[in-house]
Protein backbone atom coordinates (compact mmCIF):
# COMPACT_ATOMS: atom_id res chain seq x y z
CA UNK A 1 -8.89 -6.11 71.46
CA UNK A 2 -11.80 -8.27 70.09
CA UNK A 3 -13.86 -5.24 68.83
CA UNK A 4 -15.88 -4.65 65.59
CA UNK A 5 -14.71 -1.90 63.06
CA UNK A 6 -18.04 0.01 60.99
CA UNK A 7 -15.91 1.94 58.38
CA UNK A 8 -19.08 3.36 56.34
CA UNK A 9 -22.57 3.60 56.15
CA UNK A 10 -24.14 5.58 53.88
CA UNK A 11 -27.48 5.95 52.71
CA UNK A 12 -29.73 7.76 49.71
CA UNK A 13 -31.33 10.44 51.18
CA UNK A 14 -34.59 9.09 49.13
CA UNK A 15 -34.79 5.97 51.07
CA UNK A 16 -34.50 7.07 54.58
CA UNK A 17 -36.68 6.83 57.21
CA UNK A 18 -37.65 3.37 55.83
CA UNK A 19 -35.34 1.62 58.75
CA UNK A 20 -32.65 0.82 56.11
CA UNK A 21 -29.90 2.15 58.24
CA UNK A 22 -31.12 0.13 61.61
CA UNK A 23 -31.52 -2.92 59.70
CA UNK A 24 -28.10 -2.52 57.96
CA UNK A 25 -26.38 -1.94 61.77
CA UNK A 26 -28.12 -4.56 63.34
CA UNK A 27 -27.22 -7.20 60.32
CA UNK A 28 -23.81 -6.11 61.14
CA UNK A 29 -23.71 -6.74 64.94
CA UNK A 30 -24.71 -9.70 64.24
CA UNK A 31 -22.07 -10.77 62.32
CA UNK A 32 -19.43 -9.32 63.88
CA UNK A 33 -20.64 -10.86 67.05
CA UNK A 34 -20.63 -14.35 65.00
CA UNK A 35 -17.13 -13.78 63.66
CA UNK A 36 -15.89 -12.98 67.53
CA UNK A 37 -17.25 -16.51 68.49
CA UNK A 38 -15.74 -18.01 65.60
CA UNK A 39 -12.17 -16.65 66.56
CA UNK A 40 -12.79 -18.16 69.91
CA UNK A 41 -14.29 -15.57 71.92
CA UNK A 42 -17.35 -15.85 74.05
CA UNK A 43 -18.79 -12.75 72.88
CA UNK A 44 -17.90 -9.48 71.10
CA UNK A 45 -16.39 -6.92 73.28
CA UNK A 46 -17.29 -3.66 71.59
CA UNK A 47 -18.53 -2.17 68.14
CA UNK A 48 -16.57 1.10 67.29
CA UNK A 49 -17.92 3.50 64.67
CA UNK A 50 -16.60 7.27 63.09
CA UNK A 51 -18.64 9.96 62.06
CA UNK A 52 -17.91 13.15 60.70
CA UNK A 53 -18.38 16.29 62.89
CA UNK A 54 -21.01 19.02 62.88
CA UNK A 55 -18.04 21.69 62.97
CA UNK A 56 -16.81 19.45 59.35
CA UNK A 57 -19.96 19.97 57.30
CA UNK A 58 -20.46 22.37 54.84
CA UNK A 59 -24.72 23.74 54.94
CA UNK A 60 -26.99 23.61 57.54
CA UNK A 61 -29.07 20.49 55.83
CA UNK A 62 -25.08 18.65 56.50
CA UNK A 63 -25.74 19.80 59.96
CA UNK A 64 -28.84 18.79 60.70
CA UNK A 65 -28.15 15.38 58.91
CA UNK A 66 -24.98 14.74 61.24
CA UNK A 67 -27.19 16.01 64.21
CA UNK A 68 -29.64 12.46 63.17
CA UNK A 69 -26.75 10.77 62.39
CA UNK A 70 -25.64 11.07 65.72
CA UNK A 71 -29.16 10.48 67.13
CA UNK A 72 -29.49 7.62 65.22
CA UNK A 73 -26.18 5.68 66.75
CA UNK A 74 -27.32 6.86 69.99
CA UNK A 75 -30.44 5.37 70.06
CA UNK A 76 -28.92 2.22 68.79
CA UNK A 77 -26.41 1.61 72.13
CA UNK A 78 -23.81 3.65 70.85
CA UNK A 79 -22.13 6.05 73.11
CA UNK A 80 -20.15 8.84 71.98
CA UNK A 81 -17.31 9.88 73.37
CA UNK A 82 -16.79 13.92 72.39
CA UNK A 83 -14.44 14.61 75.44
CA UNK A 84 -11.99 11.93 73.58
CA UNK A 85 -11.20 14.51 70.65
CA UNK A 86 -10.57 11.73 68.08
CA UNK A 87 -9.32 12.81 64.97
CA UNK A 88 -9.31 10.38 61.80
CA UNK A 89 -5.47 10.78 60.68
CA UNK A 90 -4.95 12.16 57.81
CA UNK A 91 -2.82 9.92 54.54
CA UNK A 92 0.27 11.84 55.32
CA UNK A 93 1.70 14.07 57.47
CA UNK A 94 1.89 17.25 55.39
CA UNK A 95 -1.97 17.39 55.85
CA UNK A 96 -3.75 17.78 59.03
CA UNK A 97 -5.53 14.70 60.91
CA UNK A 98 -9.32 15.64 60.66
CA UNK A 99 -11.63 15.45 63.95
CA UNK A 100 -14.19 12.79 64.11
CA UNK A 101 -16.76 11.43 66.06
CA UNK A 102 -16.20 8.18 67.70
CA UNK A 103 -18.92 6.01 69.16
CA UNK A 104 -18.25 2.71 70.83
CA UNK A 105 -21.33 0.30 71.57
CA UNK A 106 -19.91 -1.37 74.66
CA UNK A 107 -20.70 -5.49 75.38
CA UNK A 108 -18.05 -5.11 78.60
CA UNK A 109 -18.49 -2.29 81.04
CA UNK A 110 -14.68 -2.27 81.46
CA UNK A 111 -14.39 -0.65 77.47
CA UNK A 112 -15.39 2.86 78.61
CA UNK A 113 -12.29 3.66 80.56
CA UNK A 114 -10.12 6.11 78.82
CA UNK A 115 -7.07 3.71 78.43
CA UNK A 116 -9.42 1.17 76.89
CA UNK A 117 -10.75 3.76 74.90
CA UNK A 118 -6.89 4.38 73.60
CA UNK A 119 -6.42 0.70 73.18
CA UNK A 120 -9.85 1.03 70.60
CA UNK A 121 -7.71 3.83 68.76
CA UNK A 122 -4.64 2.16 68.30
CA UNK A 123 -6.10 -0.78 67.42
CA UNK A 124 -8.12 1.19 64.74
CA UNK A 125 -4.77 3.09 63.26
CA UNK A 126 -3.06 0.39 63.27
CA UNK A 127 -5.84 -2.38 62.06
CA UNK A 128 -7.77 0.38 59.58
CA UNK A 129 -4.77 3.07 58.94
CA UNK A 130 -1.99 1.10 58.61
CA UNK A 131 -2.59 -2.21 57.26
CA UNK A 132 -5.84 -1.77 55.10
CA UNK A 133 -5.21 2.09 53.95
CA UNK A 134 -1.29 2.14 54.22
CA UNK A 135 -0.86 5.21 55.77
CA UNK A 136 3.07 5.37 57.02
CA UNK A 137 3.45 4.49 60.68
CA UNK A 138 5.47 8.10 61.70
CA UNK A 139 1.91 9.87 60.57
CA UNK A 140 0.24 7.62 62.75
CA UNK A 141 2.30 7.39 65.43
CA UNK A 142 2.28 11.16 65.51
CA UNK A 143 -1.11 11.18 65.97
CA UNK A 144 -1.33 8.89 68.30
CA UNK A 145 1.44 10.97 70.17
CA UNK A 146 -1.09 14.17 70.26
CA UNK A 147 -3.65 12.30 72.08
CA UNK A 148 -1.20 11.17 74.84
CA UNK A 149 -0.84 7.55 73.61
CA UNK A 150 2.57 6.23 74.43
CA UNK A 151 2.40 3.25 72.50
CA UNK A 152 2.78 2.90 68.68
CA UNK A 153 1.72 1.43 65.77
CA UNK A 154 3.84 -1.63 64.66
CA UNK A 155 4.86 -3.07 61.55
CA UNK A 156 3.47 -6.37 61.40
């Protein structure tokens, strides 16, 4: 999958609305759409981002923040994909995965398809979970397993 990972983005609620946040996203398109061409693609295929959910926060200001969060990525070409139920997994398997948003700006029409859509998720437990945060591959696998994807994580 020749997709772009945005782990974090977080910004001091004193400096918003001063297009800090749209700057910062479109900085990073480009550069993920520069590293693409410099692993030999013609161009990047998607962006894929995870937010928290509304149901996750904790006051109404949370709410309303994740309600312009959401907005926000929306407005910038991202789509979200809420009948997906993605869930972040969780660092072992004694706690329970946690349910995310998941927005995917798509370069390729052929990326919204729900089996390109699990491709996107595997490639994120697997890329993100596994190698970079070391979660164990039966945790992810399991999760994988709950959202009706056959195929696993691997250990390379």
């Amino acid at each position: 999958m020749n997709a772009g990972f945005i782990v974090y983005i977080v910004t001091n609620p004193t400096l918003r609305s001063r297009k800090l946040c749209s700057s910062t996203i479109s900085r990073l398109e480009e550069i993920l759409s520069q590293e693409s061409k410099k692993a030999g693609y013609d161009f990047l295929d998607a962006i894929v981002l995870e937010t928290e959910t509304k149901e996750m926060v904790h006051s109404n200001k949370e709410k309303e923040d994740c309600m312009k969060r959401n907005i926000f990525f929306e407005r910038k070409g991202y789509l979200h994909f809420n009948t997906l139920h993605y869930q972040q997994p969780p660092l072992n398997r004694v706690e329970p995965s946690i349910p995310f948003n998941l927005f995917v700006k798509n370069y390729r029409d052929t990326l919204t398809t729900k089996e390109r859509l699990f491709d996107i998720i595997l490639d994120i437990y697997q890329e993100k979970y596994f190698n970079i945060n070391g979660i164990d591959k039966a945790t992810l696998d399991h999760c994988l397993q709950d959202k009706g994807i056959t195929r696993q994580v691997t250990n390379c």
